[in-house]
N, C-alpha and C. Protein backbone atom coordinates (compact mmCIF):
# COMPACT_ATOMS: atom_id res chain seq x y z
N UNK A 1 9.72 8.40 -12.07
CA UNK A 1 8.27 8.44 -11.93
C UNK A 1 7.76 9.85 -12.18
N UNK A 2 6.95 10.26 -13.35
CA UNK A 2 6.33 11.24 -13.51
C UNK A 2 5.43 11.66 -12.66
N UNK A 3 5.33 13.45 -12.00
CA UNK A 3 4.44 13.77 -11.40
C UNK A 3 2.81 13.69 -11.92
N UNK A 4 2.53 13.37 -13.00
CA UNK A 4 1.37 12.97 -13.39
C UNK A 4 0.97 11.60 -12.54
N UNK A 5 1.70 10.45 -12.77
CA UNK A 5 1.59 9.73 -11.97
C UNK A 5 1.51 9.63 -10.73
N UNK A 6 1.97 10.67 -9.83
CA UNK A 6 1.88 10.36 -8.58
C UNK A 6 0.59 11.34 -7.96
N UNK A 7 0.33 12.48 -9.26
CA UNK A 7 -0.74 13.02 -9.13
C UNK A 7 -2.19 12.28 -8.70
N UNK A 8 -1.91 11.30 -9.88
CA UNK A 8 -3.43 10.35 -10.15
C UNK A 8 -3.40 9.71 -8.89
N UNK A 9 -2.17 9.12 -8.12
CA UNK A 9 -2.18 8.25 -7.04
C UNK A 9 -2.84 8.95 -5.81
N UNK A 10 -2.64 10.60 -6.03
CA UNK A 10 -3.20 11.46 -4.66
C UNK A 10 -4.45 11.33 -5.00
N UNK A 11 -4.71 12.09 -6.06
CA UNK A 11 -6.58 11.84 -6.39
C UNK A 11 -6.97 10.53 -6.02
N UNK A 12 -6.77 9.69 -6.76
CA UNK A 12 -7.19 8.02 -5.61
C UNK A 12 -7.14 8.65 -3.97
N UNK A 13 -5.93 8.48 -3.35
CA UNK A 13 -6.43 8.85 -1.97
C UNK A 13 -7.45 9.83 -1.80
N UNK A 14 -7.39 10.83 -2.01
CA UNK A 14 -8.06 11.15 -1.85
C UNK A 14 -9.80 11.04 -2.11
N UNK A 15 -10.07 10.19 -2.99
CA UNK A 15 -11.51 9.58 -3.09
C UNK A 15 -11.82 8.76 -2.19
N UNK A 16 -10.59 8.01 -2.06
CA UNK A 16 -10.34 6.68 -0.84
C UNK A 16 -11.05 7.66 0.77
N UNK A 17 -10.41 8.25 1.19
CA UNK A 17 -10.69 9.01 2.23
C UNK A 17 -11.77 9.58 2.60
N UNK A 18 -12.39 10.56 1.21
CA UNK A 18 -13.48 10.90 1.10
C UNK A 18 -14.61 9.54 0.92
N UNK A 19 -14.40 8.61 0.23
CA UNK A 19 -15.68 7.55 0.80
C UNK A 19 -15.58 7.28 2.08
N UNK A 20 -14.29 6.75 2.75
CA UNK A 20 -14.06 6.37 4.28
C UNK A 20 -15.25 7.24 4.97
N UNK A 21 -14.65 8.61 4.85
CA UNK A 21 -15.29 9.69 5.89
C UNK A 21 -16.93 9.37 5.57
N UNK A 22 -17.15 9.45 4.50
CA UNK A 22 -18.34 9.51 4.23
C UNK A 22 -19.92 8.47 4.18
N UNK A 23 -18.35 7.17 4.35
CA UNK A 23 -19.22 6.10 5.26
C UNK A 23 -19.32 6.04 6.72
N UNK A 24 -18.78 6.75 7.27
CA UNK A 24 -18.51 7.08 9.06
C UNK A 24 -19.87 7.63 8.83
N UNK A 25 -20.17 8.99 7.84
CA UNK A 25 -21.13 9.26 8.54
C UNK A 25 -22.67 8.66 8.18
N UNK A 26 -22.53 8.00 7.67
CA UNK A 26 -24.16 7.12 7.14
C UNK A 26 -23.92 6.12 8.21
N UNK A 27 -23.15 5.60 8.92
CA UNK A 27 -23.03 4.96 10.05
C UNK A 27 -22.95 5.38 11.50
N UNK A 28 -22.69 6.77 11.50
CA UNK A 28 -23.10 7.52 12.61
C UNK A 28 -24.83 7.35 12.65
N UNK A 29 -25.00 8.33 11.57
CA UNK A 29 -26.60 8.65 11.50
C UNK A 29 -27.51 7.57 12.46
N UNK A 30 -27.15 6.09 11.07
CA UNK A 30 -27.95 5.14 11.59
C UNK A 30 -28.24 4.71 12.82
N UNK A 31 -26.64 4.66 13.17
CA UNK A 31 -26.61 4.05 14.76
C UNK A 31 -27.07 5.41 15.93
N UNK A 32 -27.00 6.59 15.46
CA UNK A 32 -27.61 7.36 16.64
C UNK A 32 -28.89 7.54 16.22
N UNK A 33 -29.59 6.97 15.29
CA UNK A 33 -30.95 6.74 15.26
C UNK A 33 -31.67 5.58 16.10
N UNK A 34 -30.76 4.24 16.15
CA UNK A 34 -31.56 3.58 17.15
C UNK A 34 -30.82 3.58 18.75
N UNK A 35 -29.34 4.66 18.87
CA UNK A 35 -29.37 4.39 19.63
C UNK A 35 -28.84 5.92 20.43
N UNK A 36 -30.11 6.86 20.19
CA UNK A 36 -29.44 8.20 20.88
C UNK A 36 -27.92 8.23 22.21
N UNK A 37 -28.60 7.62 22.78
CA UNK A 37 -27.21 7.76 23.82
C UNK A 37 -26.05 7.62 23.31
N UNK A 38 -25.91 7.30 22.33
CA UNK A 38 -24.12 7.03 21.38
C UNK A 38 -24.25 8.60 20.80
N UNK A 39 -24.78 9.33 20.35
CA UNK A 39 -25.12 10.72 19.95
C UNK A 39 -24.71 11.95 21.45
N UNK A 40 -25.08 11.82 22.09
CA UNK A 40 -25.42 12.74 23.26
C UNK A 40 -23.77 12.01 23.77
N UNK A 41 -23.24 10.92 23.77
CA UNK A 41 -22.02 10.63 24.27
C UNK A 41 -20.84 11.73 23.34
N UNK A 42 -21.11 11.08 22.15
CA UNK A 42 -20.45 11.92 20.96
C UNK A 42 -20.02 13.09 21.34
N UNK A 43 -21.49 13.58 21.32
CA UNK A 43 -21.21 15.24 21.43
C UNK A 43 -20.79 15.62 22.82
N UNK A 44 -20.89 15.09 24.05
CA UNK A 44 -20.15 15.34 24.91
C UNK A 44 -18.58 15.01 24.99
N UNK A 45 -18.60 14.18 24.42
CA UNK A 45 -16.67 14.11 24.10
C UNK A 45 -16.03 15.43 23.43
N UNK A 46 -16.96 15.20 22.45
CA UNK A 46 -16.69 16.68 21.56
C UNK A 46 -16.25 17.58 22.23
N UNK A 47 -17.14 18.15 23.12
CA UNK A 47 -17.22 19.56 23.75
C UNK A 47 -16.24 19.34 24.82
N UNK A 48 -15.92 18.00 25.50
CA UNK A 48 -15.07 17.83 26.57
C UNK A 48 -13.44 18.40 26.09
N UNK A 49 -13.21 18.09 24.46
CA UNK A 49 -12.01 17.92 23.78
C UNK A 49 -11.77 19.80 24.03
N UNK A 50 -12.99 20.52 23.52
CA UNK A 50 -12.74 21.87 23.12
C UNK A 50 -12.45 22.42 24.94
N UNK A 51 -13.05 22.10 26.01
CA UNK A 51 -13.20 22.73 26.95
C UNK A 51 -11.18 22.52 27.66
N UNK A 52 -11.32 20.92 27.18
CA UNK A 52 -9.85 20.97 27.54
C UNK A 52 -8.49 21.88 27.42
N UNK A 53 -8.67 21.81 25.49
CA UNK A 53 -7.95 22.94 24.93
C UNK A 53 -8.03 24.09 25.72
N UNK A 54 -9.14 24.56 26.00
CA UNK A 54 -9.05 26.26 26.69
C UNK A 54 -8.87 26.46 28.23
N UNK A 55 -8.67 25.09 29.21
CA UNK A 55 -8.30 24.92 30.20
C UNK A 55 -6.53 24.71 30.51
N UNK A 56 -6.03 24.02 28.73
CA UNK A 56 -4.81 24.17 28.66
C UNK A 56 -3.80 25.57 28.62
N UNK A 57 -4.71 26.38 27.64
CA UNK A 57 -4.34 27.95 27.42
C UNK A 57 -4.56 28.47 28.96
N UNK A 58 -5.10 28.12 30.04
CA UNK A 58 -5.73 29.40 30.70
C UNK A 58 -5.30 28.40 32.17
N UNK A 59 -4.00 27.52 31.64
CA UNK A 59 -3.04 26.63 32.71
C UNK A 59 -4.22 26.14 33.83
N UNK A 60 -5.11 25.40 33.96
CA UNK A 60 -5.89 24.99 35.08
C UNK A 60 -5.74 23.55 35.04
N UNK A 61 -5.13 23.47 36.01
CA UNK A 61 -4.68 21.75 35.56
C UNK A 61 -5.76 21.08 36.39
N UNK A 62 -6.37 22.15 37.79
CA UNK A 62 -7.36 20.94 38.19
C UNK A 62 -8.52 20.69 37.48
N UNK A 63 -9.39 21.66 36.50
CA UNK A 63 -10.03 21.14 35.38
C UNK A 63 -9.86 20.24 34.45
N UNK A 64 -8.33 20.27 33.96
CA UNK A 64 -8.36 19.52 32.69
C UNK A 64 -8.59 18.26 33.20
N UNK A 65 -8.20 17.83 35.08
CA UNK A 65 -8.23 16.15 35.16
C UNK A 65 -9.20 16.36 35.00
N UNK A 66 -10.45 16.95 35.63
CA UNK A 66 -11.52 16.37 36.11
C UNK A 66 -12.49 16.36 34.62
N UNK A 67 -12.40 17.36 33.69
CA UNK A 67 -12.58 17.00 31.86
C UNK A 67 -12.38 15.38 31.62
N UNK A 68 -10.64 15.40 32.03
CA UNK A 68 -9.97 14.01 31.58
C UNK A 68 -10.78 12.36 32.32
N UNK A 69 -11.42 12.89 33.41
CA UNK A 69 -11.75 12.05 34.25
C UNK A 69 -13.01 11.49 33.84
N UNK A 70 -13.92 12.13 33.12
CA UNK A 70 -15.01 12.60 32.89
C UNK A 70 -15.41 11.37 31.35
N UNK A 71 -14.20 12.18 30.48
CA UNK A 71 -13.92 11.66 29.43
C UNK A 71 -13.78 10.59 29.17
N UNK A 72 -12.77 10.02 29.98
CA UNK A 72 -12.29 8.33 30.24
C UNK A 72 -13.56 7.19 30.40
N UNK A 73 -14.64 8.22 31.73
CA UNK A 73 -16.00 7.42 31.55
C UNK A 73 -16.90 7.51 30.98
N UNK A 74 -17.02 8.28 29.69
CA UNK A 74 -18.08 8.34 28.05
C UNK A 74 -17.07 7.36 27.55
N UNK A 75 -16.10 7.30 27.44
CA UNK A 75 -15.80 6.73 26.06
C UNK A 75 -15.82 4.89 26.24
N UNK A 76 -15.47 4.96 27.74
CA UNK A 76 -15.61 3.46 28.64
C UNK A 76 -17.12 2.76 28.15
N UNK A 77 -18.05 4.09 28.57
CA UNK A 77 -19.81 3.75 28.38
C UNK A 77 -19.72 3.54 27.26
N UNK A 78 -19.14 4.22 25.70
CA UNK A 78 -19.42 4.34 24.70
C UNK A 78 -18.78 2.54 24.10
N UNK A 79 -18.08 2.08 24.43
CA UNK A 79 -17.66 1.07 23.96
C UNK A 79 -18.18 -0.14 24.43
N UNK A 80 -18.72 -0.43 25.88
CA UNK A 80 -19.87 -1.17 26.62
C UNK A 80 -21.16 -1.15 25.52
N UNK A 81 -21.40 0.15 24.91
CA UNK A 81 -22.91 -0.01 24.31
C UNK A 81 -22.56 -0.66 22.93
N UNK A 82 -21.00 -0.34 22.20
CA UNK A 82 -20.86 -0.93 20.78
C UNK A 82 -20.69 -2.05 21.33
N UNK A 83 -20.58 -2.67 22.64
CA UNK A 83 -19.88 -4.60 22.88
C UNK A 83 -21.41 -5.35 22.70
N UNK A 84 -22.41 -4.17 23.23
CA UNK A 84 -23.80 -4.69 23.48
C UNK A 84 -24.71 -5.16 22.63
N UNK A 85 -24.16 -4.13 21.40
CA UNK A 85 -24.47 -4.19 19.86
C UNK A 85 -23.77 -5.12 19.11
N UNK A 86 -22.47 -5.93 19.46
CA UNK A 86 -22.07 -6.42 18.93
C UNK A 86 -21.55 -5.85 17.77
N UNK A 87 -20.78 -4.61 17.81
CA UNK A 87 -20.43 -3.81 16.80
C UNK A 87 -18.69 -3.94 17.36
N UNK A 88 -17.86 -3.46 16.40
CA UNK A 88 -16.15 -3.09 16.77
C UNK A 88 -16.24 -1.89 17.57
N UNK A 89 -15.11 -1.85 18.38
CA UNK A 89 -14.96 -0.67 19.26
C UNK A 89 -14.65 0.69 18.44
N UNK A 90 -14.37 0.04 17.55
CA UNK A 90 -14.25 1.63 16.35
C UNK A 90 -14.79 2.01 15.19
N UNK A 91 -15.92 1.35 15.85
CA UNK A 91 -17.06 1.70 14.43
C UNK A 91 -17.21 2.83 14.03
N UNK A 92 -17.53 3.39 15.61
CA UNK A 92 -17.71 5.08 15.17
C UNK A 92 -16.01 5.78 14.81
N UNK A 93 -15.57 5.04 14.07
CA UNK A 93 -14.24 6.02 13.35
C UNK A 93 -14.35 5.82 11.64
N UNK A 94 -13.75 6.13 11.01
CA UNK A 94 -13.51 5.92 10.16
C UNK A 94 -12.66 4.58 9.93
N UNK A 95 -12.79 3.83 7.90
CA UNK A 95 -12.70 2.72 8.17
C UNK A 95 -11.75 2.77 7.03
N UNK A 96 -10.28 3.21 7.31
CA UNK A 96 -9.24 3.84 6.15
C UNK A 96 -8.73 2.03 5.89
N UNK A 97 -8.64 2.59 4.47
CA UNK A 97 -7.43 1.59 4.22
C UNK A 97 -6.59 1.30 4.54
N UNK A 98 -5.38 2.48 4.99
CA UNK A 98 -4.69 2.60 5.49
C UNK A 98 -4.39 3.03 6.75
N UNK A 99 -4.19 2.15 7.73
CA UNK A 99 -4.17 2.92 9.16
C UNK A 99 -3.09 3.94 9.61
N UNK A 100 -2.25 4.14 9.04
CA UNK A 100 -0.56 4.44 9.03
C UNK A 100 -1.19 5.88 8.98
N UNK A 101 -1.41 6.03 7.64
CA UNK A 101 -1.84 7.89 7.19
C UNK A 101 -2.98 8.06 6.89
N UNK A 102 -3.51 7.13 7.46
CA UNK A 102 -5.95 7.64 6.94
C UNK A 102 -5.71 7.74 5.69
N UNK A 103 -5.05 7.43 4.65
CA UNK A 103 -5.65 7.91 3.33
C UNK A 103 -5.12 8.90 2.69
N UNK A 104 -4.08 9.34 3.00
CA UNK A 104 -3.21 10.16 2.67
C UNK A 104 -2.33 10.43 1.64
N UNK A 105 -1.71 9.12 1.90
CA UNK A 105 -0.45 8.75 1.30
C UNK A 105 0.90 9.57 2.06
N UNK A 106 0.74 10.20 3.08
CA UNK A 106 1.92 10.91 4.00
C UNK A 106 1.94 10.51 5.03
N UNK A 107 2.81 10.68 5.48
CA UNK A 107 2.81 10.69 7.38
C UNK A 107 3.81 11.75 7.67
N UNK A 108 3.88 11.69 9.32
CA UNK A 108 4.75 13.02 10.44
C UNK A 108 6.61 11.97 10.32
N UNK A 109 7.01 12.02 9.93
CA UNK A 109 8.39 11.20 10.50
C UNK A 109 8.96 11.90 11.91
N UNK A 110 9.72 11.49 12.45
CA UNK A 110 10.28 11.55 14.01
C UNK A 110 11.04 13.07 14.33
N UNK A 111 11.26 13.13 12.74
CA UNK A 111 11.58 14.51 12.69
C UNK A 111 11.04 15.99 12.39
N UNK A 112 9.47 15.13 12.56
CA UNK A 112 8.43 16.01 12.06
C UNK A 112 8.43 17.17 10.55
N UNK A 113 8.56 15.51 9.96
CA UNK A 113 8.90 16.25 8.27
C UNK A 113 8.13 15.13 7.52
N UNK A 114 7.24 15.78 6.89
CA UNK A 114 6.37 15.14 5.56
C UNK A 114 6.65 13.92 5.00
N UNK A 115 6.52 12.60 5.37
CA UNK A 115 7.01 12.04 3.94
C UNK A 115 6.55 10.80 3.83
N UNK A 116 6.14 10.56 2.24
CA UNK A 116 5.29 9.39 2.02
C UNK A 116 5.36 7.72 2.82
N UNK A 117 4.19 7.59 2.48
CA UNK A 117 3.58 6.21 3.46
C UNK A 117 4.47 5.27 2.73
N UNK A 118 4.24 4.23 3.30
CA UNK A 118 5.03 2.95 2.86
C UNK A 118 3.47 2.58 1.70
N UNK A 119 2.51 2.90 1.94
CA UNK A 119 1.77 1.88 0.94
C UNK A 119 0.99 3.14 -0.22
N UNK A 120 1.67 4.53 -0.27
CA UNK A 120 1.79 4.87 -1.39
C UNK A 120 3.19 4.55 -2.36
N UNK A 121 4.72 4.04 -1.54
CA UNK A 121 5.99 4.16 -1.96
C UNK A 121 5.59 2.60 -2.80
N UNK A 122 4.33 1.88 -2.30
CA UNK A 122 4.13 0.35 -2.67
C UNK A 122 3.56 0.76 -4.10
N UNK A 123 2.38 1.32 -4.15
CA UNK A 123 1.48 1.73 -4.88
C UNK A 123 2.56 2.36 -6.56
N UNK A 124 3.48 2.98 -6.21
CA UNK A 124 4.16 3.54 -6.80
C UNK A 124 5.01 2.42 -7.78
N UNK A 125 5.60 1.40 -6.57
CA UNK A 125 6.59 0.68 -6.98
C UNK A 125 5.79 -0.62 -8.10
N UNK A 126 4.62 -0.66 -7.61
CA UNK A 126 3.48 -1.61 -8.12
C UNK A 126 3.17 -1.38 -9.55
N UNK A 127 3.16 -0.39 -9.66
CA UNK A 127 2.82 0.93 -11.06
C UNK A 127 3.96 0.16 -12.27
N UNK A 128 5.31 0.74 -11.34
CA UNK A 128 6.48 0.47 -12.21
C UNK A 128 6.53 -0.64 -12.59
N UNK A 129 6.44 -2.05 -11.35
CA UNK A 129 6.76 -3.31 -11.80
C UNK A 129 5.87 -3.74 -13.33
N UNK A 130 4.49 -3.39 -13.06
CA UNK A 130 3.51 -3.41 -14.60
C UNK A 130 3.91 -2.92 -15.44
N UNK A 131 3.84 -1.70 -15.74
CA UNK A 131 4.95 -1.23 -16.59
C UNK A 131 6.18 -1.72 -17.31
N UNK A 132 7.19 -2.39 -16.40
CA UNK A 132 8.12 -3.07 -16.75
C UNK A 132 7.61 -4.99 -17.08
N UNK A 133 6.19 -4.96 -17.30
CA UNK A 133 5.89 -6.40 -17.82
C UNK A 133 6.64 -7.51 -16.94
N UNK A 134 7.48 -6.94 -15.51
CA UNK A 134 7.91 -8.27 -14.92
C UNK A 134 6.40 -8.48 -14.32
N UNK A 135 5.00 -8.12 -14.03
CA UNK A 135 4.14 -8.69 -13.83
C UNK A 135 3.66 -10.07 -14.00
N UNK A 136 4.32 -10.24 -15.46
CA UNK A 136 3.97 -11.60 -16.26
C UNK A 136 5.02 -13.11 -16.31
N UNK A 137 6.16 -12.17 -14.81
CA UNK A 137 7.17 -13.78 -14.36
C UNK A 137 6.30 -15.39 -13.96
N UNK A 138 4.24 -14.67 -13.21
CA UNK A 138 4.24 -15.92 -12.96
C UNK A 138 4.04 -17.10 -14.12
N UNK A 139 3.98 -16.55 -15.25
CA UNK A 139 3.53 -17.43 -16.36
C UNK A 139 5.43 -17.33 -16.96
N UNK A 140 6.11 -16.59 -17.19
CA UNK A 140 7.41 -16.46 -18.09
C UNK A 140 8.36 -16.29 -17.45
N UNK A 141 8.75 -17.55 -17.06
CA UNK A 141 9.74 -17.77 -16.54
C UNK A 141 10.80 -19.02 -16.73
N UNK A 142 11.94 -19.62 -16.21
CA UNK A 142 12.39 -20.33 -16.36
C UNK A 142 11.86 -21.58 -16.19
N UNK A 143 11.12 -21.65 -15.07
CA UNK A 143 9.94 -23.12 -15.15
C UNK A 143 9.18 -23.23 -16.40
N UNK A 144 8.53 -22.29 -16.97
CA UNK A 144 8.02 -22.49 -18.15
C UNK A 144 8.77 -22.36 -18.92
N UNK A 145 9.79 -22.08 -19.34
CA UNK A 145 10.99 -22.11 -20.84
C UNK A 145 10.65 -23.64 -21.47
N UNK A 146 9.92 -23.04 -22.58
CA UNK A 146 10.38 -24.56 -23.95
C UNK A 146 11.51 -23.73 -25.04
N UNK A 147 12.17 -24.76 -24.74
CA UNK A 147 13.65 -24.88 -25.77
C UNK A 147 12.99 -25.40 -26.91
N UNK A 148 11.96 -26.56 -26.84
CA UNK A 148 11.69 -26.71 -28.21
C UNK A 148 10.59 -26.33 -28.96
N UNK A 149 11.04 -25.04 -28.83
CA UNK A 149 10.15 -24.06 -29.72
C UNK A 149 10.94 -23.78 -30.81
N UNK A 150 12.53 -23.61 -30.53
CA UNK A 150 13.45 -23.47 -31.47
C UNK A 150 13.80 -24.18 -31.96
N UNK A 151 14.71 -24.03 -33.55
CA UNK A 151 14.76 -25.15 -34.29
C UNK A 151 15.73 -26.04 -33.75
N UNK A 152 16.19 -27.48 -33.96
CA UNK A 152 17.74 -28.15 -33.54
C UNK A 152 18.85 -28.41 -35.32
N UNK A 153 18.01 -27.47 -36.19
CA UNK A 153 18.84 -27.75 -37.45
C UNK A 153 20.11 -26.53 -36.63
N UNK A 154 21.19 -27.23 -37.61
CA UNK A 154 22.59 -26.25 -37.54
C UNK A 154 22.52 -26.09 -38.87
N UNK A 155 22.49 -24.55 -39.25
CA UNK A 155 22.41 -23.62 -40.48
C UNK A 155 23.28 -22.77 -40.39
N UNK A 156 24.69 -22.60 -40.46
CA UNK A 156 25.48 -21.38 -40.42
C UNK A 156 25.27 -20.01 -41.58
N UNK A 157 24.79 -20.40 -42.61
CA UNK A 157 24.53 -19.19 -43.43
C UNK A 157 23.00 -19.07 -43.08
N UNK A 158 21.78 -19.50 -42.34
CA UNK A 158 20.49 -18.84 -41.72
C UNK A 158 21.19 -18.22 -40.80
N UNK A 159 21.77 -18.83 -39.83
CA UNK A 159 21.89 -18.66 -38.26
C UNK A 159 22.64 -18.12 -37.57
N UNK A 160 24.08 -18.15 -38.22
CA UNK A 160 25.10 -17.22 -38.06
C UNK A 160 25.60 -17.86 -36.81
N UNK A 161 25.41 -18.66 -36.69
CA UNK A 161 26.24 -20.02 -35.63
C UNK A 161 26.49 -21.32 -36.12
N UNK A 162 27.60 -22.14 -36.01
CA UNK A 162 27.90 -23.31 -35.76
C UNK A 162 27.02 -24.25 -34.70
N UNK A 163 26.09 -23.60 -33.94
CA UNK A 163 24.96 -24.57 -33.31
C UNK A 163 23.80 -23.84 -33.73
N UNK A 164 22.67 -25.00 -33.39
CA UNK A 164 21.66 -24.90 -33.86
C UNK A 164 20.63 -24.02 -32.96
N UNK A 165 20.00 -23.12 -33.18
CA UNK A 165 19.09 -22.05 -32.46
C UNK A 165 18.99 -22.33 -30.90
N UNK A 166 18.75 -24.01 -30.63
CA UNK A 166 18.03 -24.73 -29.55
C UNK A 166 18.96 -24.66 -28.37
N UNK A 167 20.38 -25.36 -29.19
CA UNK A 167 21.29 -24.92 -28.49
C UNK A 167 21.78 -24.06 -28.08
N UNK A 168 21.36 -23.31 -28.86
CA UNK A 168 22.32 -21.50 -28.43
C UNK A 168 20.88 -20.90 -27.53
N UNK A 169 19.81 -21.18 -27.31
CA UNK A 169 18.82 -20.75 -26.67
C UNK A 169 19.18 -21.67 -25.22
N UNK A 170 19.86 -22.09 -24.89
CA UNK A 170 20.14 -23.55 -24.08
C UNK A 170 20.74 -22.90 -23.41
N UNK A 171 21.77 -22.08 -24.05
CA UNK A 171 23.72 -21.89 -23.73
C UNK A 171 23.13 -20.01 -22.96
N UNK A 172 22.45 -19.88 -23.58
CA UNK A 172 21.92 -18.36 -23.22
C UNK A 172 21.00 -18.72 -22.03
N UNK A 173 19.93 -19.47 -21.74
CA UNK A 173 19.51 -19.95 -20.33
C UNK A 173 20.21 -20.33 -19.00
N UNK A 174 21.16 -21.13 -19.50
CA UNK A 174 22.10 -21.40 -18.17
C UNK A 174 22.74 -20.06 -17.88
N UNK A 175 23.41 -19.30 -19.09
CA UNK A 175 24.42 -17.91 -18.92
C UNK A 175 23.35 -17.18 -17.56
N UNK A 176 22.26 -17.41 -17.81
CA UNK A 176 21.03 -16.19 -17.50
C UNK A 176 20.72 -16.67 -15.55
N UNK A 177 20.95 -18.06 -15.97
CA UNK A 177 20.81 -19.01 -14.21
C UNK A 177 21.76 -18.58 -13.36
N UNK A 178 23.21 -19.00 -14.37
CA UNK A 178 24.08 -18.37 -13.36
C UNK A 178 24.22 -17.28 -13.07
N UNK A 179 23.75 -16.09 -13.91
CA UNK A 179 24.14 -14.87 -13.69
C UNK A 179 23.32 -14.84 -12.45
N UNK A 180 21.91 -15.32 -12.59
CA UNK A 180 21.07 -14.79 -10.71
C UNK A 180 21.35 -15.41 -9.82
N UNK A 181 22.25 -16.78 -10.04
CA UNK A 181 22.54 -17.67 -8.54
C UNK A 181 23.90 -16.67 -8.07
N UNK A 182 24.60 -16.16 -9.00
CA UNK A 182 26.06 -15.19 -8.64
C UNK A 182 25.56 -14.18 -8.38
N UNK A 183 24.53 -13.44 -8.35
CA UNK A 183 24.13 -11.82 -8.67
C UNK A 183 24.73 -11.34 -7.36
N UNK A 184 25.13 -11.71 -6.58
CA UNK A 184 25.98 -11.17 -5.22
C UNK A 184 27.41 -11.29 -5.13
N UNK A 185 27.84 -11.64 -6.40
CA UNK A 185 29.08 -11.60 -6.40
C UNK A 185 29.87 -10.38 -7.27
N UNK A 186 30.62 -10.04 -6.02
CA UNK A 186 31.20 -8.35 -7.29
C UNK A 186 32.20 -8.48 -8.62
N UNK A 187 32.40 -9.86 -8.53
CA UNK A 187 33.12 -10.34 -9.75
C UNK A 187 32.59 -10.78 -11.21
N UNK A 188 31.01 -10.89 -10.58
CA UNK A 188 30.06 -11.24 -11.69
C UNK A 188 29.25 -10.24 -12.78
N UNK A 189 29.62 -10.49 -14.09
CA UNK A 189 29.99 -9.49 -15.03
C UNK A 189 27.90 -9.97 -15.79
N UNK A 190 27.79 -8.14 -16.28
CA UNK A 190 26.61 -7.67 -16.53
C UNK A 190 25.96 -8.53 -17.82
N UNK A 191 25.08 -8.80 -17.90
CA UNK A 191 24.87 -9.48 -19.59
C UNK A 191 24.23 -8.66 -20.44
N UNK A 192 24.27 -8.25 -21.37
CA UNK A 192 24.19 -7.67 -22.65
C UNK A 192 23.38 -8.54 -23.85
N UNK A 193 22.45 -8.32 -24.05
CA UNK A 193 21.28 -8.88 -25.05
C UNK A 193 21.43 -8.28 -26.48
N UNK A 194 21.78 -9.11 -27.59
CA UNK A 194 21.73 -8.02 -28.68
C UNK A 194 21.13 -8.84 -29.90
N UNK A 195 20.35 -8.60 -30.80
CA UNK A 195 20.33 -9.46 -31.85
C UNK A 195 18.40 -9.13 -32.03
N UNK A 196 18.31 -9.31 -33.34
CA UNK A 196 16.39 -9.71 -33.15
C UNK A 196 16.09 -10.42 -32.22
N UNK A 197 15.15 -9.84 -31.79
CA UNK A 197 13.67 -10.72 -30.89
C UNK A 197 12.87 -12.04 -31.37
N UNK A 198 12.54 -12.33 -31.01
CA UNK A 198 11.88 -13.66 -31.36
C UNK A 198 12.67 -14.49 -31.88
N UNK A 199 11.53 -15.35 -32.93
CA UNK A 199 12.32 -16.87 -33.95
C UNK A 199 12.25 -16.20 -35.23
N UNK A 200 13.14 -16.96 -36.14
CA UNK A 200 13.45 -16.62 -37.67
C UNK A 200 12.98 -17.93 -37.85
């Protein structure tokens, strides 16, 4: 996979993210237009978050409960007024595609090391499968195989066989069945395609 490619896939997220965010806030606006108290809650969480932090640096643990205590009942109120509205409890968040990494395409692993989401590794793998035209199994496949597309004359100086195209298109289908009903077997040997494409 070329880094061009996985380039274009970040730029996507990243547009992805940037609309997310940017519908949060045309949905903030609105809703603290008809409903200030979701605003004045907001911003007191806000400031509750920063006061915490500097109660953590400056070790006061009986502040941070009573911050924490504080906190627990805005955000309690704040979700009573979205039930009231008949809105989701997480309206006021952002509305990612992806919940895993917001839009990223990364996450933290356990070992606190960088590394891509499962639904950019999808995005990626999605790319390739198109690419490789297996996209087009639901139409080309063995359910749809006509054999008699090929001829049933036997022509050894056209054909360069003792059977006739139909048959040898026959004999090459089953080879191709069994090879995927065996494909778990370590005894089962690779197939090799050689000759023009199409019909003569």
């Amino acid at each position: 996979m070329s880094n061009e490619i996985l380039n274009s896939l970040i730029k996507e997220y990243e547009q992805k993210k940037l609309l997310a965010e940017l519908d949060l806030e045309k949905r903030k606006n609105d809703l603290y237009k008809k409903v200030p108290k979701l605003k004045q809650i907001e911003d007191d969480l806000n400031q509750f978050a920063i006061n915490t932090a500097k109660n953590i640096l400056k070790n006061n643990e009986a502040s941070i409960n009573e911050l924490e205590i504080k906190a627990s009942q805005l955000k309690k109120e704040k979700i009573e007024i979205l039930k009231e509205l008949n809105l989701p409890t997480d309206y006021l968040q952002p509305f990612y595609e992806c919940k895993i990494c917001n839009d990223t395409g990364y996450i933290m692993n356990n070992n606190y090391k960088t590394e891509m989401c499962n639904c950019l590794k999808q995005k990626l793998l999605n790319y390739s499968f198109n690419k490789s035209n297996m996209s087009n199994l639901d139409k080309e496949n063995f359910n749809t195989f006509n054999e008699n597309i090929f001829s049933d004359e036997v022509d050894l100086s056209k054909y360069k066989f003792n059977i006739s195209p139909r048959k040898n298109i026959i004999n090459i289908k089953n080879k191709c069945i069994d090879f995927v009903n065996n494909f778990d077997n370590i005894n089962q040997k690779n197939l090799l395609f050689t000759g023009n494409t199409g019909l003569r």
